[in-house]
N, C-alpha and C. Protein backbone atom coordinates (compact mmCIF):
# COMPACT_ATOMS: atom_id res chain seq x y z
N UNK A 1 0.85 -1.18 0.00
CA UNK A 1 0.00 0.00 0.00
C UNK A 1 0.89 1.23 0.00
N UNK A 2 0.47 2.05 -1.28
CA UNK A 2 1.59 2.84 -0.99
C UNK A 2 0.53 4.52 -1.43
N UNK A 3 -0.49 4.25 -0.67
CA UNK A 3 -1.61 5.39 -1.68
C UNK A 3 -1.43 6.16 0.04
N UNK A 4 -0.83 7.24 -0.07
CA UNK A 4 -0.87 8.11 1.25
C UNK A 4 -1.85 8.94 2.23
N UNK A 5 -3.19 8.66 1.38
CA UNK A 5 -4.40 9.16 1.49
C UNK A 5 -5.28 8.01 2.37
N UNK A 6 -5.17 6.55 2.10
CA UNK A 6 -5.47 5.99 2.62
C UNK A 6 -5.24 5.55 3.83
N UNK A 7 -3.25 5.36 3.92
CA UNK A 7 -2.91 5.54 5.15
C UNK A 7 -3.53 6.34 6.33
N UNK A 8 -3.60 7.53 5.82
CA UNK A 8 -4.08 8.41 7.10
C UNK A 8 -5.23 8.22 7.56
N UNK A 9 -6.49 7.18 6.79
CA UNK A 9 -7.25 6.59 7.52
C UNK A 9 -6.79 5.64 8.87
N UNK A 10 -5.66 5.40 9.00
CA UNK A 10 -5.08 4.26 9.97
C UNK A 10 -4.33 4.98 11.00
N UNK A 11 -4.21 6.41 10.69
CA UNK A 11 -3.05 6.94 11.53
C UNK A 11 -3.36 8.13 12.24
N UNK A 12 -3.38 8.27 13.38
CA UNK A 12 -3.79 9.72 14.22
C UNK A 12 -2.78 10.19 14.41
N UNK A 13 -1.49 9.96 14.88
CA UNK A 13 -0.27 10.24 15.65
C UNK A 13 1.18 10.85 14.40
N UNK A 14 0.98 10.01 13.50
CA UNK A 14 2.24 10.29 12.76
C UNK A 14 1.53 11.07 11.99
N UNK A 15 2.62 12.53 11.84
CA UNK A 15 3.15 13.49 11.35
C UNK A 15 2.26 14.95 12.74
N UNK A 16 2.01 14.62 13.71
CA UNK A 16 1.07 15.19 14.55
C UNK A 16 2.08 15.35 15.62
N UNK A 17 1.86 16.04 16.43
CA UNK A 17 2.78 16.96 17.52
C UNK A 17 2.02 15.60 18.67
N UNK A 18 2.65 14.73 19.04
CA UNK A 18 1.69 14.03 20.21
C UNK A 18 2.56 13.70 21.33
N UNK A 19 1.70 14.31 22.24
CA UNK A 19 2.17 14.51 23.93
C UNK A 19 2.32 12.46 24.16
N UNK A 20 3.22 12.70 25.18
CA UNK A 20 3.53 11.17 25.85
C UNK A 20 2.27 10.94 26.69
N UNK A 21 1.81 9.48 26.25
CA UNK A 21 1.18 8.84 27.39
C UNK A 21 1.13 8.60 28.79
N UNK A 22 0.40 8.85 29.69
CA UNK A 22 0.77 8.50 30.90
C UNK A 22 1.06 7.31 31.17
N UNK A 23 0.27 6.43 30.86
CA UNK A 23 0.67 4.91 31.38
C UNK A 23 0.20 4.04 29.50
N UNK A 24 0.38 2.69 29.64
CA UNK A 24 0.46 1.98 28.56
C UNK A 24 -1.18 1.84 28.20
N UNK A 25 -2.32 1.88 29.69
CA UNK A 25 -3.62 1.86 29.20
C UNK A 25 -4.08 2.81 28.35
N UNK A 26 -3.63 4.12 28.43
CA UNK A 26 -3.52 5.43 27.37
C UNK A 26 -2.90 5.46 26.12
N UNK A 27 -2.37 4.66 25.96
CA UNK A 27 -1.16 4.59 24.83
C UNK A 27 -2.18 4.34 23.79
N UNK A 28 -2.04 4.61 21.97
CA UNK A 28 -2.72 4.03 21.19
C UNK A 28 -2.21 3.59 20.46
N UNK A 29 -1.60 2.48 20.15
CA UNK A 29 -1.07 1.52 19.40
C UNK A 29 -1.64 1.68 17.98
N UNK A 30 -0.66 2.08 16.79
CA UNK A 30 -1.68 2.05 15.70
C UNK A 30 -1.25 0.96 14.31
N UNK A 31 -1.94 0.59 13.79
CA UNK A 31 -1.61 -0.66 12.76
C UNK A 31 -2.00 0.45 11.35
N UNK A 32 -1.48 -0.17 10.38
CA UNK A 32 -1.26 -0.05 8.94
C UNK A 32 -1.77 -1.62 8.19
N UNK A 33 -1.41 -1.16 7.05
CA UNK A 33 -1.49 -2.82 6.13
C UNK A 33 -0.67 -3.18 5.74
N UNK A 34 0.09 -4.29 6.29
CA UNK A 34 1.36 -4.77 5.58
C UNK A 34 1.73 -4.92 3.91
N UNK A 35 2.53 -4.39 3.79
CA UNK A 35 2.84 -4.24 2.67
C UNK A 35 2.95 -4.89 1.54
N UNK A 36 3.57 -6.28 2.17
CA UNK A 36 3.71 -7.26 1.16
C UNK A 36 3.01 -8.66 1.81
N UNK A 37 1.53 -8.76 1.77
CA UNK A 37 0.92 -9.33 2.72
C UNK A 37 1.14 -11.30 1.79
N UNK A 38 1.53 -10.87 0.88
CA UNK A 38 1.49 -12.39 0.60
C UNK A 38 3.36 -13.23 0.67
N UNK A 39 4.03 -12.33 1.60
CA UNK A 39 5.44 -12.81 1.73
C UNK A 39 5.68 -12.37 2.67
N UNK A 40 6.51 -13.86 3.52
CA UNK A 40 6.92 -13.93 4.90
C UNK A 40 8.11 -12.90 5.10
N UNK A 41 8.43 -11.95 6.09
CA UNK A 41 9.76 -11.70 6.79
C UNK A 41 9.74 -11.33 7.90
N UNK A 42 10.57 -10.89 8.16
CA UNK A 42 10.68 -11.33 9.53
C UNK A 42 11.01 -9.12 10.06
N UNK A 43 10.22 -8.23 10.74
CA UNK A 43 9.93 -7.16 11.54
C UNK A 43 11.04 -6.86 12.92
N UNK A 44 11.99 -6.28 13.23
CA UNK A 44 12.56 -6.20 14.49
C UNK A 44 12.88 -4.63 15.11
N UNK A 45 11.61 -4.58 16.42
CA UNK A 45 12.43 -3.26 17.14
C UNK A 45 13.54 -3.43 18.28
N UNK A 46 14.09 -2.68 18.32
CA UNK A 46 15.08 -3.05 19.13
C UNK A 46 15.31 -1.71 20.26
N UNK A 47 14.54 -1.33 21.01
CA UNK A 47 14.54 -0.60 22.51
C UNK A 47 15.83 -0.42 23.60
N UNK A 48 16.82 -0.07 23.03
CA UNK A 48 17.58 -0.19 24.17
C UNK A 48 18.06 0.33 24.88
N UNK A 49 16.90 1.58 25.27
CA UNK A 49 16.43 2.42 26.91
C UNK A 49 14.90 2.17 27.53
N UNK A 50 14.76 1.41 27.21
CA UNK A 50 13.03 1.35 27.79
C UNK A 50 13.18 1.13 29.48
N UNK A 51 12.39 1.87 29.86
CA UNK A 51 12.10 2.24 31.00
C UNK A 51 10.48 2.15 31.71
N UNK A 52 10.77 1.42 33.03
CA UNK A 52 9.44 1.45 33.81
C UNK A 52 9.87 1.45 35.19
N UNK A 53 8.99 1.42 35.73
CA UNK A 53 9.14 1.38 37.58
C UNK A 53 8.71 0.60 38.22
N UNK A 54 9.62 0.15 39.19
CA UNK A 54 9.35 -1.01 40.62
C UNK A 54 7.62 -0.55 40.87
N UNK A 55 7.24 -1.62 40.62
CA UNK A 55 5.63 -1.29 41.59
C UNK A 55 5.92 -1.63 43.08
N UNK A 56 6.77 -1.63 43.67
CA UNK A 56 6.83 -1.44 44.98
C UNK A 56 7.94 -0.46 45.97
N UNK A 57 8.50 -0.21 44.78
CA UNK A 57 9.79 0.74 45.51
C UNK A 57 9.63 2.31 44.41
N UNK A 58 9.12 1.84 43.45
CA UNK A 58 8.64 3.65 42.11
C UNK A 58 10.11 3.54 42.02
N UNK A 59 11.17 2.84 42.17
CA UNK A 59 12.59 3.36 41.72
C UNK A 59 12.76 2.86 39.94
N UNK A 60 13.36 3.31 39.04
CA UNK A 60 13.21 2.93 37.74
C UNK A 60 13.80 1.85 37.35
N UNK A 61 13.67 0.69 36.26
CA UNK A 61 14.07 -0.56 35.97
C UNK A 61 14.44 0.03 34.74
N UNK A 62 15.51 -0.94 34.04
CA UNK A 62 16.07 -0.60 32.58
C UNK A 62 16.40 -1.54 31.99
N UNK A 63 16.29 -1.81 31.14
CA UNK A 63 15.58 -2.94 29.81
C UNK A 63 15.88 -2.67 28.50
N UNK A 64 17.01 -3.79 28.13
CA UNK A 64 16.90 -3.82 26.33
C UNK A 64 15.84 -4.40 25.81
N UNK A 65 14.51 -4.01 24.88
CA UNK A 65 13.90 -4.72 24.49
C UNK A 65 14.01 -5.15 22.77
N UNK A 66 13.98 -6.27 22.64
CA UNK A 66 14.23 -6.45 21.49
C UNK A 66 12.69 -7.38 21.12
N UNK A 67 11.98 -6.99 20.04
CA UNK A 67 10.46 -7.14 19.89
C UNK A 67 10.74 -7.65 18.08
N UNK A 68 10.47 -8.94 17.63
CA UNK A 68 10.89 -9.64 16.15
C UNK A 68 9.61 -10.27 16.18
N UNK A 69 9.24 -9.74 14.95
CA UNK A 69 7.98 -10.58 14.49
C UNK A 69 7.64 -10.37 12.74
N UNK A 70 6.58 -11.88 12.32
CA UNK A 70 6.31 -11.78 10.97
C UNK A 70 4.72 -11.81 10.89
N UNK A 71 4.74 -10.47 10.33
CA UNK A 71 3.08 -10.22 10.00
C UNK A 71 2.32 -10.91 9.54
N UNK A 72 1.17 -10.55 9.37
CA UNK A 72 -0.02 -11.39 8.42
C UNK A 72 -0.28 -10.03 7.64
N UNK A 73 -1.37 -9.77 7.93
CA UNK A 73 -1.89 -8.44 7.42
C UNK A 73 -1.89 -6.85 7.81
N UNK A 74 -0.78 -6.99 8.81
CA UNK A 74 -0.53 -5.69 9.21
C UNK A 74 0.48 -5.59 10.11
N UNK A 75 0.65 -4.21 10.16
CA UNK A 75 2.34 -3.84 10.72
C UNK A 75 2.16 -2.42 11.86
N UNK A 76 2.77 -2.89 12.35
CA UNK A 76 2.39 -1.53 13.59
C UNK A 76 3.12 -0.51 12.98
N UNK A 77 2.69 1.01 13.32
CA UNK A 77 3.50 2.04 12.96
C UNK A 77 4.46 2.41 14.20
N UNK A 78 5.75 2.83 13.50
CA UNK A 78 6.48 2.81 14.78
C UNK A 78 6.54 3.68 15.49
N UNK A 79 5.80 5.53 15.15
CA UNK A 79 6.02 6.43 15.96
C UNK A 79 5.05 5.69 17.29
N UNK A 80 3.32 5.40 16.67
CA UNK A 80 3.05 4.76 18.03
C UNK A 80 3.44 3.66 18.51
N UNK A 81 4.31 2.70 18.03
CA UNK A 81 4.92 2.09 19.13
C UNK A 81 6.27 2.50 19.92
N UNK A 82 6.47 3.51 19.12
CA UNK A 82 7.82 4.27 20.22
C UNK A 82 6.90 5.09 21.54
N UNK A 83 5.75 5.62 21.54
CA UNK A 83 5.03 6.14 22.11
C UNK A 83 4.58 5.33 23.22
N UNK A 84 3.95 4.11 22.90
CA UNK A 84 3.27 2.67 23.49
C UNK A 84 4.54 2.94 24.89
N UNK A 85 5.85 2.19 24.70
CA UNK A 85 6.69 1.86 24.93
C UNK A 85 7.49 3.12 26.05
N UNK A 86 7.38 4.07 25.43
CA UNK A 86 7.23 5.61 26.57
C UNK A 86 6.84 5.52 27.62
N UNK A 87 5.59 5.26 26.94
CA UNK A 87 4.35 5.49 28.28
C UNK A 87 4.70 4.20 29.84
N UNK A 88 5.58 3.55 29.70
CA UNK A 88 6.10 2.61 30.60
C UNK A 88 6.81 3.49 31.46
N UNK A 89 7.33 4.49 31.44
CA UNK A 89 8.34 5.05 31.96
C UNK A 89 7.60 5.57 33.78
N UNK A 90 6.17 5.40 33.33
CA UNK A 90 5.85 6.01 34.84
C UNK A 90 4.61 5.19 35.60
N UNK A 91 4.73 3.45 34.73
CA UNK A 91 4.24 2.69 34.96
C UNK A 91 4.92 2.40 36.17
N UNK A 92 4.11 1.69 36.91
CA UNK A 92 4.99 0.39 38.02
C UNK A 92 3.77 -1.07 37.61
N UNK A 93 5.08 -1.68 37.22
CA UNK A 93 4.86 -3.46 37.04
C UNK A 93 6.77 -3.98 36.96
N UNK A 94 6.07 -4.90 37.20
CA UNK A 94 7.88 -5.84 37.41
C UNK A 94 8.17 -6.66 36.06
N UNK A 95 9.36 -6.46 35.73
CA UNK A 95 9.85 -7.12 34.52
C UNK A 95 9.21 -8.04 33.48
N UNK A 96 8.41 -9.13 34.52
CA UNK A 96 7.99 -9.74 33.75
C UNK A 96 6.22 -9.54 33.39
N UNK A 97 5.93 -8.85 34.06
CA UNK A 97 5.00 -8.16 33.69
C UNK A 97 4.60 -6.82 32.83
N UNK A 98 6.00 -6.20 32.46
CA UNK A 98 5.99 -5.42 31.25
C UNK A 98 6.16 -6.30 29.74
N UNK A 99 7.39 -7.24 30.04
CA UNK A 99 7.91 -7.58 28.69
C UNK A 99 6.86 -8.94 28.54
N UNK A 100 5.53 -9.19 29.28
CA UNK A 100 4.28 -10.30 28.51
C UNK A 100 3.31 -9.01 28.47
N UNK A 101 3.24 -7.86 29.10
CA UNK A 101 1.98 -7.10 28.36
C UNK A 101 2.41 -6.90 27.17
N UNK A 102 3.46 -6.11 27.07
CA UNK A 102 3.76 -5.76 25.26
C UNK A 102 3.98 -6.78 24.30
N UNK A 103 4.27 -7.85 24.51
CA UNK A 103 3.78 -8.86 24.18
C UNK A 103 2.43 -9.30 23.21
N UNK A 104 1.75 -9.55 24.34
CA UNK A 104 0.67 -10.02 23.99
C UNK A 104 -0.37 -8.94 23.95
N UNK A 105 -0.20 -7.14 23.90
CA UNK A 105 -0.83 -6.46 23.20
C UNK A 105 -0.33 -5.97 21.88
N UNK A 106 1.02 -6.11 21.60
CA UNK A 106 1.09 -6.19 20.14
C UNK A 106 0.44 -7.57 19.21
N UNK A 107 0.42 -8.47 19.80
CA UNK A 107 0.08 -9.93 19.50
C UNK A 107 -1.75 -9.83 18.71
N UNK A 108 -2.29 -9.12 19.78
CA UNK A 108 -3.99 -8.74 19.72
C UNK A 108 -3.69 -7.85 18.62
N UNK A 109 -3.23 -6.70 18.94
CA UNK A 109 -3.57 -5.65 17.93
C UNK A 109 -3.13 -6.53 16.63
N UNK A 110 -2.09 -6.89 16.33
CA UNK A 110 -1.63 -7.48 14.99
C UNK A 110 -2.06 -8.51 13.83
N UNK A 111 -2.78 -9.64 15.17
CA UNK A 111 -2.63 -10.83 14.82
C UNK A 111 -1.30 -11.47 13.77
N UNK A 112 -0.14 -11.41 14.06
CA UNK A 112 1.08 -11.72 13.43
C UNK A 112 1.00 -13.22 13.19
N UNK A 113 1.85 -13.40 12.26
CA UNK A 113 2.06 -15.04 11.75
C UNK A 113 3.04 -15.31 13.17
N UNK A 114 3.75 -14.94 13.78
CA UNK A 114 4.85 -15.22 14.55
C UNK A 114 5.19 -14.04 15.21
N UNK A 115 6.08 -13.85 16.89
CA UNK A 115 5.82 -12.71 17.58
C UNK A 115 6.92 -13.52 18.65
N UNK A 116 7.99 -12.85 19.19
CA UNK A 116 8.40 -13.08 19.90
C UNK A 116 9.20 -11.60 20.81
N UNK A 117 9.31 -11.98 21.93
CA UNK A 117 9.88 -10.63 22.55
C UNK A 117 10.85 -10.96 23.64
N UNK A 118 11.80 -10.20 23.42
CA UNK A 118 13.26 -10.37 24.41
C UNK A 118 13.60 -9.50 25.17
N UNK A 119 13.02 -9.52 26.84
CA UNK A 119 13.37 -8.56 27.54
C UNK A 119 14.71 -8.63 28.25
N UNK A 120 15.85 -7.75 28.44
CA UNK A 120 16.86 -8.11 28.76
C UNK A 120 16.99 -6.90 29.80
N UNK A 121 16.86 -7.26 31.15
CA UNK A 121 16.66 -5.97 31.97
C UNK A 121 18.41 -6.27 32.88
N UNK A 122 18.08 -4.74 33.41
CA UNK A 122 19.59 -4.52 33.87
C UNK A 122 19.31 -5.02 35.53
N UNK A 123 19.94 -5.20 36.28
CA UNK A 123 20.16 -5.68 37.84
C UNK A 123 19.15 -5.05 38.54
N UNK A 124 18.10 -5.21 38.81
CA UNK A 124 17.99 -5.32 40.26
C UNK A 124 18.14 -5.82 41.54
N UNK A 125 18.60 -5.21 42.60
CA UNK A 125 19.08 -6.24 43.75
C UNK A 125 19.96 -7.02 43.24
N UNK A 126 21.03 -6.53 42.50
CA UNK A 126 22.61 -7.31 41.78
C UNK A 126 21.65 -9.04 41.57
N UNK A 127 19.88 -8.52 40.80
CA UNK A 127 20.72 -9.89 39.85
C UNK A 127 19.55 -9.27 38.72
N UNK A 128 20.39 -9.69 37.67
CA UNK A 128 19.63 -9.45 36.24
C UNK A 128 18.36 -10.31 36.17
N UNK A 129 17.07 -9.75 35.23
CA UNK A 129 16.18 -10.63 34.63
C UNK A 129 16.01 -10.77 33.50
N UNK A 130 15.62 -11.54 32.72
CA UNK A 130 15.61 -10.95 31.32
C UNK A 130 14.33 -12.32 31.41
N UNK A 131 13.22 -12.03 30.98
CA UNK A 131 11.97 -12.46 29.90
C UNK A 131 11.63 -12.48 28.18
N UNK A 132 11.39 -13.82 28.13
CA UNK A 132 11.57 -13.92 26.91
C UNK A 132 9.65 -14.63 26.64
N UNK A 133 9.47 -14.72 25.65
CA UNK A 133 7.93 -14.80 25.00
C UNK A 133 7.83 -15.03 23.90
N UNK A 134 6.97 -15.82 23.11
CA UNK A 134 6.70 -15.80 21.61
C UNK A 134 5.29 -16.33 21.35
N UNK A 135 4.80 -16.48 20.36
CA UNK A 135 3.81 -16.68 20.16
C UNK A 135 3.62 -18.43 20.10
N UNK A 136 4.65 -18.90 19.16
CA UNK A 136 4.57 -20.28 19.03
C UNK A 136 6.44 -20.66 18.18
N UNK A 137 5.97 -22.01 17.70
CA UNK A 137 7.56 -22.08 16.55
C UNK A 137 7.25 -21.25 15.47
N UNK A 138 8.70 -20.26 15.41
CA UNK A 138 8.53 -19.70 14.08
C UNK A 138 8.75 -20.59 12.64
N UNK A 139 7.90 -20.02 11.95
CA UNK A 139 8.17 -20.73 10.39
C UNK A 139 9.96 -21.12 9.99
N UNK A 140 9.46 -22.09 9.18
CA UNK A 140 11.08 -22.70 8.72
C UNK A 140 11.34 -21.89 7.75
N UNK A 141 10.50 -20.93 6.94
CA UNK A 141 11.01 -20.76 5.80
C UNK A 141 11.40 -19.16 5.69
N UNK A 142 11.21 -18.65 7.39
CA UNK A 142 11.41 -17.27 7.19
C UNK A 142 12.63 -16.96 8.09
N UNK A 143 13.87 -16.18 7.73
CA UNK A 143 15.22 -15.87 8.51
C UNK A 143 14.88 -15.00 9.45
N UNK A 144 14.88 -15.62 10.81
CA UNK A 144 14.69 -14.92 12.21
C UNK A 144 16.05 -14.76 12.61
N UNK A 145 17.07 -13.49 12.58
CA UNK A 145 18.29 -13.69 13.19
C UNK A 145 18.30 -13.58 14.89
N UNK A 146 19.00 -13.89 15.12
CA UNK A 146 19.29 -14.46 16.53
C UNK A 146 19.05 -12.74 17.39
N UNK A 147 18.72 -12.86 18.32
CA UNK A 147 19.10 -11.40 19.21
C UNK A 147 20.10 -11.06 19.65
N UNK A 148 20.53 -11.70 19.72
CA UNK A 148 22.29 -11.22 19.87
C UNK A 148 22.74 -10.47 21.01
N UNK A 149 21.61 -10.32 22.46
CA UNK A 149 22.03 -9.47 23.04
C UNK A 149 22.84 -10.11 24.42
N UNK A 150 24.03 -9.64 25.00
CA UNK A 150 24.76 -10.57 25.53
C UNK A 150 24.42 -10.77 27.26
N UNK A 151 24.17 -11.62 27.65
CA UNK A 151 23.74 -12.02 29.21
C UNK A 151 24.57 -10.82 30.11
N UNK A 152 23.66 -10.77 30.90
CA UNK A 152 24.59 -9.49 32.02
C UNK A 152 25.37 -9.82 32.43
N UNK A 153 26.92 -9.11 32.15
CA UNK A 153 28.49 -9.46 33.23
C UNK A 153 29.09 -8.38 34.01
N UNK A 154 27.79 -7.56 34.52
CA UNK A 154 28.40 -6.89 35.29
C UNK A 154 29.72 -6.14 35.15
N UNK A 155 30.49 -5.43 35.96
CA UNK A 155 31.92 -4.46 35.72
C UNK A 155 32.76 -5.23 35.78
C-alpha cells in the first residue's frame, strides 16, 4: 500500500505533535497494512532504553527490548509504538510483567504469523532478569536472526 491518502485513515499520531502517554492503558497503538501481505519476513524493534518502575519501591528498571515478528496483514506504525513503549516510563509493574503485556498487546492488535519478545533488563538487587515470550515455533522458511544481546556481566 503505498496510496498516502489511505494511510491516514489508519493513523492519528504520525506526522502530529503528540504529547507522551501517561501509562500503557492510554497509549494508542496504531496498525497499517502490511505491505507485502502475501510474503513472509521477519519485523525487528530493538529498545535499548526502555524504561518502567518497581511497583513497589517507584525506583526505575532498565531494559533492552528487542520485539521480532512476521506479519499477516498488518504492521504496527512505529512512531506509536515508540510512544506505546514511553508510556512505561511512569508505569509500576515488574519485569515480567511489562515484557508479557507488550507482548501479547502487540500480538492482539496485529494478529502476526509469529511474535516473539526479548526482555533483557539490567540488575535489580545485583541480579539481572531478562523475559523472553513468543507466540509459538517460528516458520522454517522465514530468517529470524538471533538477538544477539549478551547475558549481564556486570563491571
Amino acid at each position: 500500500m503505498n496510496d498516502t491518502k489511505e494511510l491516514k485513515n489508519y493513523l492519528t499520531q504520525l506526522g502530529a505533535n503528540t504529547s507522551l502517554p501517561q501509562s500503557p492503558s492510554e497509549a494508542k497503538l496504531e496498525k497499517v497494512p502490511a505491505p507485502y501481505p502475501e510474503y513472509d519476513y521477519t519485523i525487528r524493534f530493538t529498545a535499548p532504553e526502555f524504561t518502567s518502575l518497581c511497583p513497589i519501591t517507584g525506583q526505575p528498571d532498565f531494559a533492552h527490548l528487542v520485539i521480532d515478528y512476521i506479519p499477516d496483514k498488518w504492521i504496527v506504525e512505529s512512531k506509536s509504538l515508540k510512544l506505546y513503549l514511553a508510556s512505561f516510563r511512569n508505569h509500576g509493574a515488574f519485569h515480567e510483567a511489562c515484557t508479557v503485556e507488550i507482548a501479547t498487546t502487540l500480538t492482539k492488535l496485529l494478529d502476526p504469523i509469529w511474535l516473539r519478545i526479548g526482555g533483557y533488563w539490567y540488575p535489580r538487587g545485583g541480579m539481572p532478569i531478562d523475559v523472553f515470550w513468543q507466540t509459538s515455533t517460528p516458520p522454517e522458511n522465514v530468517w529470524i536472526p538471533s538477538q544477539d544481546v549478551p547475558a549481564y556481566r556486570g563491571r
